[in-house]
C-alpha atoms as a PDB file:
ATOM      1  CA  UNK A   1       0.000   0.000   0.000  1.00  0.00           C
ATOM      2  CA  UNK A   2       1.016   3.427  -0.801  1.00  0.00           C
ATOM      3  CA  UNK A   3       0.860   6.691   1.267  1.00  0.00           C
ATOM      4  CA  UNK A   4       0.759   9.717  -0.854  1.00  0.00           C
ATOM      5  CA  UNK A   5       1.311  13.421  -0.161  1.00  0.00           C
ATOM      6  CA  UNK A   6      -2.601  13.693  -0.716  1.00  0.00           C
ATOM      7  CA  UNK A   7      -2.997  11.308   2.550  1.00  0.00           C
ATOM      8  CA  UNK A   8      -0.810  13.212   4.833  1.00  0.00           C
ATOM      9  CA  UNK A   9      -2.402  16.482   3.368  1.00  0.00           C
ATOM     10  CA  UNK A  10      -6.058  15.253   3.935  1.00  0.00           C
ATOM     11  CA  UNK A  11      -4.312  14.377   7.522  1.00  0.00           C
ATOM     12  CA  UNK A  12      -3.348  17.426   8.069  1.00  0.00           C
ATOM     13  CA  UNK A  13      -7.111  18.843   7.685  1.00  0.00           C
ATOM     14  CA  UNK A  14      -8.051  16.288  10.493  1.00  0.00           C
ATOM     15  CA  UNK A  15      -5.412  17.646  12.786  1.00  0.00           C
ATOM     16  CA  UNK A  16      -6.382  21.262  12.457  1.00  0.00           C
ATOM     17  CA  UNK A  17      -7.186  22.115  15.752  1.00  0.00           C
ATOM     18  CA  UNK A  18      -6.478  19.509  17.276  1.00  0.00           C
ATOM     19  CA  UNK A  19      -2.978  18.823  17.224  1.00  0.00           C
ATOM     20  CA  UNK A  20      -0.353  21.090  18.421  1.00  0.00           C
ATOM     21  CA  UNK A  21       1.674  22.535  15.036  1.00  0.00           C
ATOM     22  CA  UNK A  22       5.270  21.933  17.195  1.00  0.00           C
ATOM     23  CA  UNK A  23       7.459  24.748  16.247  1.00  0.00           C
ATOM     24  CA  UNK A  24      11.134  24.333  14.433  1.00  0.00           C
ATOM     25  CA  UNK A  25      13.304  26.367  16.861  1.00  0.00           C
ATOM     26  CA  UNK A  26      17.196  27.011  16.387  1.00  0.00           C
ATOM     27  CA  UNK A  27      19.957  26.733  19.315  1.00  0.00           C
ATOM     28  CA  UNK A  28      23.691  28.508  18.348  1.00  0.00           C
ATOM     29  CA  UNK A  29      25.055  26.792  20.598  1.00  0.00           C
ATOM     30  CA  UNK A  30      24.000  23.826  19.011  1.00  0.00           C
ATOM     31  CA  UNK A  31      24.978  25.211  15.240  1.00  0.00           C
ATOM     32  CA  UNK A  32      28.442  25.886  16.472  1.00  0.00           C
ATOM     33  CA  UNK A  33      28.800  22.591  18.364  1.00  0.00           C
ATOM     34  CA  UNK A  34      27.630  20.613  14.965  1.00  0.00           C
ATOM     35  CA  UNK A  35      29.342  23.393  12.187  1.00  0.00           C
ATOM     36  CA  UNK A  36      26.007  24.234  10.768  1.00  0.00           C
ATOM     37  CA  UNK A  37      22.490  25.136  10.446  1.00  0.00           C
ATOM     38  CA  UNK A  38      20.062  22.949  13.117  1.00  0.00           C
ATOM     39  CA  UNK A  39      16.853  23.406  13.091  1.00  0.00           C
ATOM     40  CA  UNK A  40      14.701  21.409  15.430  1.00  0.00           C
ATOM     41  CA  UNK A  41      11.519  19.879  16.219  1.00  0.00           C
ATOM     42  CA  UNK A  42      10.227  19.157  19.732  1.00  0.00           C
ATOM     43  CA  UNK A  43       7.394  17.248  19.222  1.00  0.00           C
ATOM     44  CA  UNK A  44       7.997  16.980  22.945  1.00  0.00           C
ATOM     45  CA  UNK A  45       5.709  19.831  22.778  1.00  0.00           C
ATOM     46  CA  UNK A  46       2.890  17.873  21.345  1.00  0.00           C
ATOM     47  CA  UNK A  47      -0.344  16.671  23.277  1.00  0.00           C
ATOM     48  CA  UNK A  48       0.321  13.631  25.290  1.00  0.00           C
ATOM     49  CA  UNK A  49       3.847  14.482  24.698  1.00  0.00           C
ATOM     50  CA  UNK A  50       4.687  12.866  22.145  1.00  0.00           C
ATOM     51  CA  UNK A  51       4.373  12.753  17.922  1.00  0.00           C
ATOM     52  CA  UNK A  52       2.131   9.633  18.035  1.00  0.00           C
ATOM     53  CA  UNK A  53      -1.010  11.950  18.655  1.00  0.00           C
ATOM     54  CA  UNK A  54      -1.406  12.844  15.443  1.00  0.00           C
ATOM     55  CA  UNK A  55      -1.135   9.159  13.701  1.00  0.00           C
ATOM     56  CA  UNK A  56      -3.689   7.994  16.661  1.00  0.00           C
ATOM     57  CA  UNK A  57      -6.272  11.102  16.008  1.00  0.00           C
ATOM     58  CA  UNK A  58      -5.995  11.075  12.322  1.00  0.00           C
ATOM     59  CA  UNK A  59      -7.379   6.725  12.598  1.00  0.00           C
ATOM     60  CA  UNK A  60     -10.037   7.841  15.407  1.00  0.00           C
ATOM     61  CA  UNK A  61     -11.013  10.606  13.844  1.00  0.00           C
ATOM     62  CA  UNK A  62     -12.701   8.179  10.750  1.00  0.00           C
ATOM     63  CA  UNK A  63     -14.361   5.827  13.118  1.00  0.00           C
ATOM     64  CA  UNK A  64     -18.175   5.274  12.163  1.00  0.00           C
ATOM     65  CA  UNK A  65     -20.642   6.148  14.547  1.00  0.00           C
ATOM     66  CA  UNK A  66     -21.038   2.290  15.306  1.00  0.00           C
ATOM     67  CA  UNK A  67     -17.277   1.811  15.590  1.00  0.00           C
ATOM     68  CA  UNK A  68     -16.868   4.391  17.746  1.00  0.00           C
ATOM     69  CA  UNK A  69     -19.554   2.951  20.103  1.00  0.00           C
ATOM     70  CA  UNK A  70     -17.617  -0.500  20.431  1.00  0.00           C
ATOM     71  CA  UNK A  71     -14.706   1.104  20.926  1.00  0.00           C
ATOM     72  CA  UNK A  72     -10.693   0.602  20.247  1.00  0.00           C
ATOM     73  CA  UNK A  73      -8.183  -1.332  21.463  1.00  0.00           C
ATOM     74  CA  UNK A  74      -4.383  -0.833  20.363  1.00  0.00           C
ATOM     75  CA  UNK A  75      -0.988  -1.930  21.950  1.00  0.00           C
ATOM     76  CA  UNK A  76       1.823   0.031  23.324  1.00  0.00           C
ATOM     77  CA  UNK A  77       4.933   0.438  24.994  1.00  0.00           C
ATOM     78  CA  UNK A  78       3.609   4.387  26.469  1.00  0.00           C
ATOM     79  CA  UNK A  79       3.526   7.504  23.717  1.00  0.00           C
ATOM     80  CA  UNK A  80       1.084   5.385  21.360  1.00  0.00           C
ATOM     81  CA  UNK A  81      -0.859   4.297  23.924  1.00  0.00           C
ATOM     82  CA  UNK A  82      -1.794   8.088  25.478  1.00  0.00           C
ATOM     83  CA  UNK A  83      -1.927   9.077  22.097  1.00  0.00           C
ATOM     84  CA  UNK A  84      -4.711   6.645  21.479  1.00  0.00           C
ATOM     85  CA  UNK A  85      -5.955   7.302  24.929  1.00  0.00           C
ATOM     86  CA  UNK A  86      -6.251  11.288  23.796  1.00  0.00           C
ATOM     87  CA  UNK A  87      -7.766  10.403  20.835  1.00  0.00           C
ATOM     88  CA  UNK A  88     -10.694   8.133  22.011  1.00  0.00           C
ATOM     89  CA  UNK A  89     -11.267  10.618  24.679  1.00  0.00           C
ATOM     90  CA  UNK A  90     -11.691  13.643  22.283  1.00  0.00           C
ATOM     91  CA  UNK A  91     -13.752  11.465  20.023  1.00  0.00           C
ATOM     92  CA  UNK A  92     -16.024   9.811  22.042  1.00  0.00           C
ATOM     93  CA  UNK A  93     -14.957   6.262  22.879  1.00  0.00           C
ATOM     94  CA  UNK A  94     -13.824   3.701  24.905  1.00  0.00           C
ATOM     95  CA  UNK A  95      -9.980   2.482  24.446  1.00  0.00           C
ATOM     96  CA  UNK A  96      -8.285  -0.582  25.625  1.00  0.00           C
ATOM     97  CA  UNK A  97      -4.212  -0.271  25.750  1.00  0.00           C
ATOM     98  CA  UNK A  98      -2.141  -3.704  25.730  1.00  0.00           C
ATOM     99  CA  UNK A  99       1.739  -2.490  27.220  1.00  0.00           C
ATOM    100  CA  UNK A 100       3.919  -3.937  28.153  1.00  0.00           C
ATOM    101  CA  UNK A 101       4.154  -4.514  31.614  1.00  0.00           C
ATOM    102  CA  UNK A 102       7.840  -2.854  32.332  1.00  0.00           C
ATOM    103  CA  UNK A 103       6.202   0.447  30.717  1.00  0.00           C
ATOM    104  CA  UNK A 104       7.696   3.536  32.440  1.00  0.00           C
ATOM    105  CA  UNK A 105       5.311   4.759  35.366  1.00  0.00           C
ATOM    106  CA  UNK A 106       5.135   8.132  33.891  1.00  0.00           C
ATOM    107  CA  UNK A 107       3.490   6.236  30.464  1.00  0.00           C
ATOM    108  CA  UNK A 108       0.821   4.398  32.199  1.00  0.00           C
ATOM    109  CA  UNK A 109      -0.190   7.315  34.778  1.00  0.00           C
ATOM    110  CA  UNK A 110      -0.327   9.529  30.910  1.00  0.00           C
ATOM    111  CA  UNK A 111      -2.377   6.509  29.746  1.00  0.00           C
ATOM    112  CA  UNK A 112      -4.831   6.200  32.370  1.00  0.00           C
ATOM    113  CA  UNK A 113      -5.638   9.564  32.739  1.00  0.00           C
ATOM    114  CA  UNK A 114      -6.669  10.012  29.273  1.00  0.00           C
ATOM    115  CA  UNK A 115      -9.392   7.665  30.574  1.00  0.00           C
ATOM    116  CA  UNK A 116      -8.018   4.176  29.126  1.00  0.00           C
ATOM    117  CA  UNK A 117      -8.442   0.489  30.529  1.00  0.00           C
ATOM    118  CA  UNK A 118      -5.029  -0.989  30.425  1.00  0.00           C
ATOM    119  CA  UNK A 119      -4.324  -4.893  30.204  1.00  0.00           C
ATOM    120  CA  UNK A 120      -0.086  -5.425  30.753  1.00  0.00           C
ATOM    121  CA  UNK A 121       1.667  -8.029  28.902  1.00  0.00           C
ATOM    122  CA  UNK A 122       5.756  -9.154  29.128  1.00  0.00           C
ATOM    123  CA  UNK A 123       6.873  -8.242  26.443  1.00  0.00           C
ATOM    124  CA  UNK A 124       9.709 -10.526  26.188  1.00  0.00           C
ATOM    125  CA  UNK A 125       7.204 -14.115  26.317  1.00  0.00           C
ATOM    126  CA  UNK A 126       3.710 -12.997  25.082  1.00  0.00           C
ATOM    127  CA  UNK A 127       2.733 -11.765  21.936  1.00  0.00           C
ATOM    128  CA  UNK A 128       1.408  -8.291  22.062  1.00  0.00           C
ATOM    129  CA  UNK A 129      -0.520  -8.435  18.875  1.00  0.00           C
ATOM    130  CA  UNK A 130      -2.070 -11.980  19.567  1.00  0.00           C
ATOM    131  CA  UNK A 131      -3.647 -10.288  22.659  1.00  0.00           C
ATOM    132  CA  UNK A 132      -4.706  -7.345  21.156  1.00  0.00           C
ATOM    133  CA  UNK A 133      -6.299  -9.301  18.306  1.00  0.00           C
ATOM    134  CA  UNK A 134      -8.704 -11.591  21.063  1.00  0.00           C
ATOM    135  CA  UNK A 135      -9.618  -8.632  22.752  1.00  0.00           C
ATOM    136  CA  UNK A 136     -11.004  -7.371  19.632  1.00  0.00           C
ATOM    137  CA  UNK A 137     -12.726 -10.596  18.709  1.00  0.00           C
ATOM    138  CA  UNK A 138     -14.441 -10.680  22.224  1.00  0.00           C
ATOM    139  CA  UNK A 139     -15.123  -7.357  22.456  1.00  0.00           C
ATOM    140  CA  UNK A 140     -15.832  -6.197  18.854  1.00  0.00           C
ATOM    141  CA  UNK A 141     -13.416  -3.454  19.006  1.00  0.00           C
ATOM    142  CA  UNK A 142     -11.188  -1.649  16.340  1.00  0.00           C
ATOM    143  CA  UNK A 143      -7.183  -2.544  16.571  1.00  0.00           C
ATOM    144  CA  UNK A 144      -5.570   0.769  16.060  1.00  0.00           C
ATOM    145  CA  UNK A 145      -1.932  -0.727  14.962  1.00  0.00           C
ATOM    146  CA  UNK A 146       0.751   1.900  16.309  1.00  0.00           C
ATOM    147  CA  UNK A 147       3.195   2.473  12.757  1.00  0.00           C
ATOM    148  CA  UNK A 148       1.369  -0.600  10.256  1.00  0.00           C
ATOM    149  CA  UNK A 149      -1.615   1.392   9.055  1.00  0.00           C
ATOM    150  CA  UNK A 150      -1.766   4.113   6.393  1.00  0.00           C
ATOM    151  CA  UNK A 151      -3.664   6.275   8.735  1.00  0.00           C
ATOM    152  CA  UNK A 152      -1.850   6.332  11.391  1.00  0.00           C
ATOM    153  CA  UNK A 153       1.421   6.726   8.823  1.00  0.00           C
ATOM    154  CA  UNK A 154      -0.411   9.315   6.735  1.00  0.00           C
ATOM    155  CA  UNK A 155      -0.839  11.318  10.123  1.00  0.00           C
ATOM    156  CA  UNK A 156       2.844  10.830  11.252  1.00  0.00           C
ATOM    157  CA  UNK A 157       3.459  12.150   7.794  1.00  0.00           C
ATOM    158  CA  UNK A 158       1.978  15.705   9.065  1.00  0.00           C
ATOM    159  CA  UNK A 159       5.261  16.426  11.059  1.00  0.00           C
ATOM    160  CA  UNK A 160       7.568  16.327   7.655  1.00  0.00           C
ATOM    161  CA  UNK A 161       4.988  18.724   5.875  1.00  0.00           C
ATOM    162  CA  UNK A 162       5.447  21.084   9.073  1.00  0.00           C
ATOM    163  CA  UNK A 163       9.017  20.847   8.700  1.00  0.00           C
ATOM    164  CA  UNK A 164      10.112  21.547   5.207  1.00  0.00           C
ATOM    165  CA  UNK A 165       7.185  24.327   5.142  1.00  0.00           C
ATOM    166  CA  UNK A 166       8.560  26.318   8.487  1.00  0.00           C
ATOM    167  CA  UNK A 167      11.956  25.365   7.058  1.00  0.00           C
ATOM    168  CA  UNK A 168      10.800  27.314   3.930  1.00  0.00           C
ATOM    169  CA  UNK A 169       9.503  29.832   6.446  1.00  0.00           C
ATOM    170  CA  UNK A 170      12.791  30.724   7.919  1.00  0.00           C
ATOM    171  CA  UNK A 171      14.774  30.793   4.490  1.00  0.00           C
ATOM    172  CA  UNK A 172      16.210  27.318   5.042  1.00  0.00           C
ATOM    173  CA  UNK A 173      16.279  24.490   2.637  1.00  0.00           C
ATOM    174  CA  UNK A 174      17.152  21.499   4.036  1.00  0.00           C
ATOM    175  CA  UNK A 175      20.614  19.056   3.470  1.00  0.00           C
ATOM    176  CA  UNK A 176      19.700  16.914   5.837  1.00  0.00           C
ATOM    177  CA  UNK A 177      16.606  15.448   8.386  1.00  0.00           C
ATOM    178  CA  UNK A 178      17.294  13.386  10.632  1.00  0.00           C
ATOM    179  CA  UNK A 179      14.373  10.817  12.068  1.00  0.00           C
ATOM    180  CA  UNK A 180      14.379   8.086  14.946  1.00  0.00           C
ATOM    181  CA  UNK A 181      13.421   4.746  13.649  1.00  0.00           C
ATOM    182  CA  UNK A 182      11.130   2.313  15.955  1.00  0.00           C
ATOM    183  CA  UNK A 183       8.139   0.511  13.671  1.00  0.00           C
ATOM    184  CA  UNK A 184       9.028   3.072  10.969  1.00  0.00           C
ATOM    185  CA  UNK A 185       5.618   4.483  10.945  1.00  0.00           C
ATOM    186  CA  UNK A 186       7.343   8.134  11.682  1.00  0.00           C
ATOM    187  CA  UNK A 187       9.790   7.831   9.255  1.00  0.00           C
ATOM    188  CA  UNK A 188       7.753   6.468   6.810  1.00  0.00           C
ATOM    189  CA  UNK A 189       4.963   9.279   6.578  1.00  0.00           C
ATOM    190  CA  UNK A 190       8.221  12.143   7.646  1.00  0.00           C
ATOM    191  CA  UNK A 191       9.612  10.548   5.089  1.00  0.00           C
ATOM    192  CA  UNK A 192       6.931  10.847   2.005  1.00  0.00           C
ATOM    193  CA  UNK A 193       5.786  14.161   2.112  1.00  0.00           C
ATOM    194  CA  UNK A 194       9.687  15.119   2.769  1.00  0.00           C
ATOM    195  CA  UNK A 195      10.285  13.289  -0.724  1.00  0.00           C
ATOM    196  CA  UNK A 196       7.452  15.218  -2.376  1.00  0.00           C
ATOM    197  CA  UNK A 197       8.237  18.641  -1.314  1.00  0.00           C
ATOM    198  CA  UNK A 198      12.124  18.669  -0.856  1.00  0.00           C
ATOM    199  CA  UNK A 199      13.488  15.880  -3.100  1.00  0.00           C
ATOM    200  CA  UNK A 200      16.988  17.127  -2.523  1.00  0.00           C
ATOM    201  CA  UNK A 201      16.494  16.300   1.236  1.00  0.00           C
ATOM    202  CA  UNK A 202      18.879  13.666   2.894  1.00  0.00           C
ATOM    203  CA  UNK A 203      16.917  11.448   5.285  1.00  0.00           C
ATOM    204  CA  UNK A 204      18.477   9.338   7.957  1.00  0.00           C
ATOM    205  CA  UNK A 205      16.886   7.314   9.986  1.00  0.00           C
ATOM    206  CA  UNK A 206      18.474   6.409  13.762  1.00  0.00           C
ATOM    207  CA  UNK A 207      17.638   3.394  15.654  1.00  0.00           C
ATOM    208  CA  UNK A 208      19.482   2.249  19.184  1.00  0.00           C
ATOM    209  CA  UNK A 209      21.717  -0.040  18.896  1.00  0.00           C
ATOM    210  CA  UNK A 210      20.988  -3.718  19.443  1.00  0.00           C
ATOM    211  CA  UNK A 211      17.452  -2.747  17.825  1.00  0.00           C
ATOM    212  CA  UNK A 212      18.641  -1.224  14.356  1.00  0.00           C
ATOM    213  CA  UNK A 213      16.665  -4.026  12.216  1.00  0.00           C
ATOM    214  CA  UNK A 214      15.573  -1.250  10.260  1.00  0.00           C
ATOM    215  CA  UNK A 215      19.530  -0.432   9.238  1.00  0.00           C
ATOM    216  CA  UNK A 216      20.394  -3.887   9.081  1.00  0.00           C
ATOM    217  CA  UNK A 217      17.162  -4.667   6.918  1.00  0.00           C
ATOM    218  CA  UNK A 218      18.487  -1.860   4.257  1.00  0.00           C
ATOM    219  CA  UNK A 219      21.691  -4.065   3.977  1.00  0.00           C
ATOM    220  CA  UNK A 220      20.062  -7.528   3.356  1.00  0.00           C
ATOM    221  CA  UNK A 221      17.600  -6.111   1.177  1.00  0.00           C
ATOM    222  CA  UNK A 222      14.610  -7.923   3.878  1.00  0.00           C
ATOM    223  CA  UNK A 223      12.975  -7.712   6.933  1.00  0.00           C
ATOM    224  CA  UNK A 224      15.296  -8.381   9.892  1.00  0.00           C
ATOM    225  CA  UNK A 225      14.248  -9.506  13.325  1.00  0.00           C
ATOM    226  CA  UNK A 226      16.153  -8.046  16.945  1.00  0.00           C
ATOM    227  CA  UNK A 227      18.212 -10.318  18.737  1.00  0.00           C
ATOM    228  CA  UNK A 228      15.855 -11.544  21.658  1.00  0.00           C
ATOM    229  CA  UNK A 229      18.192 -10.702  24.213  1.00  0.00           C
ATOM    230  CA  UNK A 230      18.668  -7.062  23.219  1.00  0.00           C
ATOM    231  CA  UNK A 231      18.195  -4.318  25.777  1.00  0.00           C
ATOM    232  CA  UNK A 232      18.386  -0.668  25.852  1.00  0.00           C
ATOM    233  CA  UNK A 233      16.949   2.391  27.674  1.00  0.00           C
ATOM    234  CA  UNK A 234      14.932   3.597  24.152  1.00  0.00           C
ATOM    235  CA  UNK A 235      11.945   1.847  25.428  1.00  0.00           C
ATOM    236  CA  UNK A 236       9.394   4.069  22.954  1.00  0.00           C
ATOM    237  CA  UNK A 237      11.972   2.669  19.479  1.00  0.00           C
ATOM    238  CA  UNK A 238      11.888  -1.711  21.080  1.00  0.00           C
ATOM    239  CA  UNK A 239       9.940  -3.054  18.048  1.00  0.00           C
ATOM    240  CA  UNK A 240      11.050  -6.522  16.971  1.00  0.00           C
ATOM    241  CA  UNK A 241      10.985  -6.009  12.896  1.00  0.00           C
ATOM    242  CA  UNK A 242      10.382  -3.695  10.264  1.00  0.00           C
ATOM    243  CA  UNK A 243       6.414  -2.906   9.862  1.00  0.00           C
ATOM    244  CA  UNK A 244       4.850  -4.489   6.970  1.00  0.00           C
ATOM    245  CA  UNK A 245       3.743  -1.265   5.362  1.00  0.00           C
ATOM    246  CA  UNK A 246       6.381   0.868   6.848  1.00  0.00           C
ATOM    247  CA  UNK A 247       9.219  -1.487   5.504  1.00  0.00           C
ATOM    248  CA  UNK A 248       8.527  -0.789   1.472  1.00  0.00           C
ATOM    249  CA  UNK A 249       8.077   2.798   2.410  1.00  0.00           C
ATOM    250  CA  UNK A 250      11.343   2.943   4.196  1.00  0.00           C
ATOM    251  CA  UNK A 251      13.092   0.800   1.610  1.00  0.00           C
ATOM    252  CA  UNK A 252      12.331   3.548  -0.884  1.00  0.00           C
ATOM    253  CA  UNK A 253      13.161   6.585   0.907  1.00  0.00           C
ATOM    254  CA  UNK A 254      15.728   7.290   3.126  1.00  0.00           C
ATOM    255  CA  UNK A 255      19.257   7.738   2.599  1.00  0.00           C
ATOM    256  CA  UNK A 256      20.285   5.273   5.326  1.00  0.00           C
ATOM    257  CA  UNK A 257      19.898   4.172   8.785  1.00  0.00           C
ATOM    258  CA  UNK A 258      22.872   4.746  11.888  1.00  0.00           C
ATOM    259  CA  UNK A 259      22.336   3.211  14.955  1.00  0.00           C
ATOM    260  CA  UNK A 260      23.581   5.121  18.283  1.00  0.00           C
ATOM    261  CA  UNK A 261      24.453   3.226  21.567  1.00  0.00           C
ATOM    262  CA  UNK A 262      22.886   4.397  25.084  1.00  0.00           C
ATOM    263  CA  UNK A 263      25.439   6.006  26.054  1.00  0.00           C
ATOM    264  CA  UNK A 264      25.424   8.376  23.284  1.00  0.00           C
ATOM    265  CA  UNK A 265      21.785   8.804  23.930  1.00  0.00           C
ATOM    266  CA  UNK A 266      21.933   9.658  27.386  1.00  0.00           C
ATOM    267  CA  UNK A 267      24.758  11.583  26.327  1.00  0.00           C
ATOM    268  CA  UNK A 268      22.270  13.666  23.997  1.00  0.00           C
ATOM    269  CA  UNK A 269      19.756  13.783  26.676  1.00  0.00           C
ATOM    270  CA  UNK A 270      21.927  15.804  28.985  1.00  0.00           C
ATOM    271  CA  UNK A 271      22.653  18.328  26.097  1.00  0.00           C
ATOM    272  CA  UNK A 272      19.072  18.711  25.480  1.00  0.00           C
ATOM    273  CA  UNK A 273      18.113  19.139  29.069  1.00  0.00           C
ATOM    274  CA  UNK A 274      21.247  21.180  30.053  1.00  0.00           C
ATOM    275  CA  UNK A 275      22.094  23.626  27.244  1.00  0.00           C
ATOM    276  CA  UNK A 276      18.301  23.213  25.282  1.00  0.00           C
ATOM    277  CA  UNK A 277      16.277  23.193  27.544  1.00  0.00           C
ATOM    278  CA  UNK A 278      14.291  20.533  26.579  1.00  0.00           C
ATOM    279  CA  UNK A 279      13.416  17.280  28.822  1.00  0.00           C
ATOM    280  CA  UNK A 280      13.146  14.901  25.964  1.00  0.00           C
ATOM    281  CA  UNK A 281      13.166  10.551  26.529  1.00  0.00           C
ATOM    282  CA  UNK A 282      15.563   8.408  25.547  1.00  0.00           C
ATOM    283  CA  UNK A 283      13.632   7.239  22.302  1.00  0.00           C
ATOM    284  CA  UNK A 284      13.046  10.789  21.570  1.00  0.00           C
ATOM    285  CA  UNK A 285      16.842  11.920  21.637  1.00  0.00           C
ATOM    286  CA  UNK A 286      17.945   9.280  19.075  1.00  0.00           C
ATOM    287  CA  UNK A 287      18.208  11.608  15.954  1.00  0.00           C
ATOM    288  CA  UNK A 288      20.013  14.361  17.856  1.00  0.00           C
ATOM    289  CA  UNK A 289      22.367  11.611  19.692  1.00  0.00           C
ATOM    290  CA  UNK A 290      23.292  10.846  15.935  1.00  0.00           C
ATOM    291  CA  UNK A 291      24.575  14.125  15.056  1.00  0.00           C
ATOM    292  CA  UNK A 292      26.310  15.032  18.212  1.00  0.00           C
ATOM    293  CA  UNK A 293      28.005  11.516  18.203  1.00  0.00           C
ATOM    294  CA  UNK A 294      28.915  12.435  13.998  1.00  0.00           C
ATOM    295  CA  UNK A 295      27.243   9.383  12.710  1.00  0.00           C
ATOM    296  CA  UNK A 296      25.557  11.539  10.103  1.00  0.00           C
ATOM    297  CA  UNK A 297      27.336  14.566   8.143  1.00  0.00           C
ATOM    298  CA  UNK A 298      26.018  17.978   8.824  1.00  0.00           C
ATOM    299  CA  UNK A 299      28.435  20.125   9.397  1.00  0.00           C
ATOM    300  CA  UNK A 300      28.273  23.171   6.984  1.00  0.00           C
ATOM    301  CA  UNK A 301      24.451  21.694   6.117  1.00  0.00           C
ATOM    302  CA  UNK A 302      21.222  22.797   6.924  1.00  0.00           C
ATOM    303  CA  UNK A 303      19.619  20.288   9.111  1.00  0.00           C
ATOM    304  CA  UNK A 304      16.187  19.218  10.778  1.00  0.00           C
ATOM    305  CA  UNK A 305      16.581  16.759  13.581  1.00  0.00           C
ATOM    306  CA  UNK A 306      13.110  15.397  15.311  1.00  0.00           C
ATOM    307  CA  UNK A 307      12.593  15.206  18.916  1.00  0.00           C
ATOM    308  CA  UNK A 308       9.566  12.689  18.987  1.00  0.00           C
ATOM    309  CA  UNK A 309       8.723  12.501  22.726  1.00  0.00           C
ATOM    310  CA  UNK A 310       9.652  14.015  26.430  1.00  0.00           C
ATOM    311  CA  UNK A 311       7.616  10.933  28.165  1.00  0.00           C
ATOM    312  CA  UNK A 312      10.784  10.085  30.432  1.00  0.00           C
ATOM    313  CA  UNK A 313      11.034   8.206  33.539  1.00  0.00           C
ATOM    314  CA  UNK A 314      11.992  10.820  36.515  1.00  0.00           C
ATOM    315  CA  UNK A 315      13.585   7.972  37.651  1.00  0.00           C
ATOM    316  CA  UNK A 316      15.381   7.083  34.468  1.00  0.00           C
ATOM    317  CA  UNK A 317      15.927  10.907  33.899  1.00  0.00           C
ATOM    318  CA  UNK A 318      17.416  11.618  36.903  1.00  0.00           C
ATOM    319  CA  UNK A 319      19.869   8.410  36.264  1.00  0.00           C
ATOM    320  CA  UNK A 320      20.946  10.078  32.892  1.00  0.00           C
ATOM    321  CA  UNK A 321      21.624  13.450  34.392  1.00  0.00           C
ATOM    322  CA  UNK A 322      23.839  12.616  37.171  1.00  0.00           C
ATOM    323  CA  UNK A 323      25.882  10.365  34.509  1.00  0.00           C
ATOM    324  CA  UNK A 324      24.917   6.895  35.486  1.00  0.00           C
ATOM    325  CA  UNK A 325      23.881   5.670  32.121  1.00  0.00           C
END
């Protein structure tokens, strides 16, 4: 299946109003640290904190009346779930969240106070989709897949057509975007409407090590599964393989794939907090944890790096501030 420009645009009608437009905002101290132009964008600043609330309103948002009344049911390690949460509220209907059941507190508290029933799952024995596919059968309920659905990808897509255009705004074209990689549902709709309205446009994606199946997909030319015994603090990017619709997409646009360690991500995360400002999660600090580690070229570039969520631990946070990750 094929997202289009025309999808994320229609998307982007959906969202008016509803979804926060983030803004692009420029650091020098970050443009003299990296030898060029960064510009970029905190979706930390979006509702529920993360980017996922526009893929989940953009799907709830075309529920039929009846659908609407069963309700939804989708699973989740924490941003998609409040994101779905959000939605359902604002629309009108019940949701059911399937996460995994070492989910940061700070997730689930988000998640149940956007008015969700939550069912927990380990994610290392059971089969997250298997339960969220009986729940639906018992219940009647819609699965609202978090990247492998052309909804939800067309209204992830929304965040590139912010970019390039405030890019525009501010006299910049871009060299280079960079884009964390979990599912690839992001990436994939960032990705598109990046591709249809600044071809020229390097796009890299950035997955944490020990779950870059995305990157090592590109290289074998097919999907490629995590070791099972992989660990690392990005708990919003832990997704086993490439989506089935997000894969092709991928495939087809970016530039390549790095992968960053978690060191180099908490690394990034005391940058952010400390000389940007910004509390962003681990997940969320993969792109810019590429650039300040120079896995990606930008110096003397223009640049747009995406900071997809600030849903951190204040446990984990405070462990990555006083250096002990």
């Amino acid at each position: 299946m094929t997202i289009t420009l025309s999808d994320i645009q229609a998307a982007a009608g959906r969202l008016k109003g509803h979804a926060v437009e983030t803004p692009l905002i420029e650091s020098p101290a970050l443009n003299e640290r990296l030898g060029g132009r960064v510009l970029l964008k905190p979706e930390t600043l979006q509702r529920a904190g993360a980017f996922k609330f526009r893929g989940a309103y953009n799907r709830l948002s075309q529920l039929t009346a009846d659908e609407r009344k069963r309700g939804v049911v989708a699973f989740s390690s924490g941003n998609h779930a409040q994101g779905v949460a959000l939605a359902a509220q604002l629309v009108g209907c019940p949701a059911l969240i399937v996460m995994p059941s070492d989910s940061p507190a700070v997730k689930v508290a988000g998640t149940r106070g956007f008015g969700a029933e939550i069912r927990f799952y380990d994610r290392f024995t059971e089969d997250r989709v298997a339960i969220a596919d009986e729940i639906a059968r018992e219940r009647g309920c819609v699965v609202v897949p978090s990247y492998d659905d052309p909804h939800i990808i067309a209204g992830q897509g929304t965040l590139g057509i912010e970019i390039v255009e405030q890019a525009k705004a501010r006299g910049a074209a871009l060299d280079v975007l960079l884009c964390c990689v979990g599912g690839g549902g992001l990436i994939a709709g960032t990705s598109t409407a990046v591709r249809a309205l600044s071809p020229a446009t390097d796009i890299w994606g950035v997955e944490p090590a020990g779950f870059d199946e995305t990157r090592r997909s590109l290289l074998s030319g097919q999907r490629e599964t995590i070791d099972p015994d992989a660990r690392s603090i990005c708990d919003a990017l832990l997704t086993p393989t490439p989506g089935e619709l997000t894969w092709p997409i991928n495939s087809r646009t970016l530039t390549g794939i790095v992968a960053v360690t978690d060191a180099e991500v908490a690394e990034a995360m005391r940058y952010a907090f400390s000389v940007l400002k910004l509390v962003v999660e681990p997940g969320g600090c993969v792109a810019l944890a590429a650039a300040l580690a120079g896995k990606v070229e930008v110096v003397g570039k223009t640049s747009a790096i995406v900071l997809s969520g600030g849903n951190v631990d204040p446990g984990l946070f405070a462990s990555v501030l006083k250096g002990e990750i």
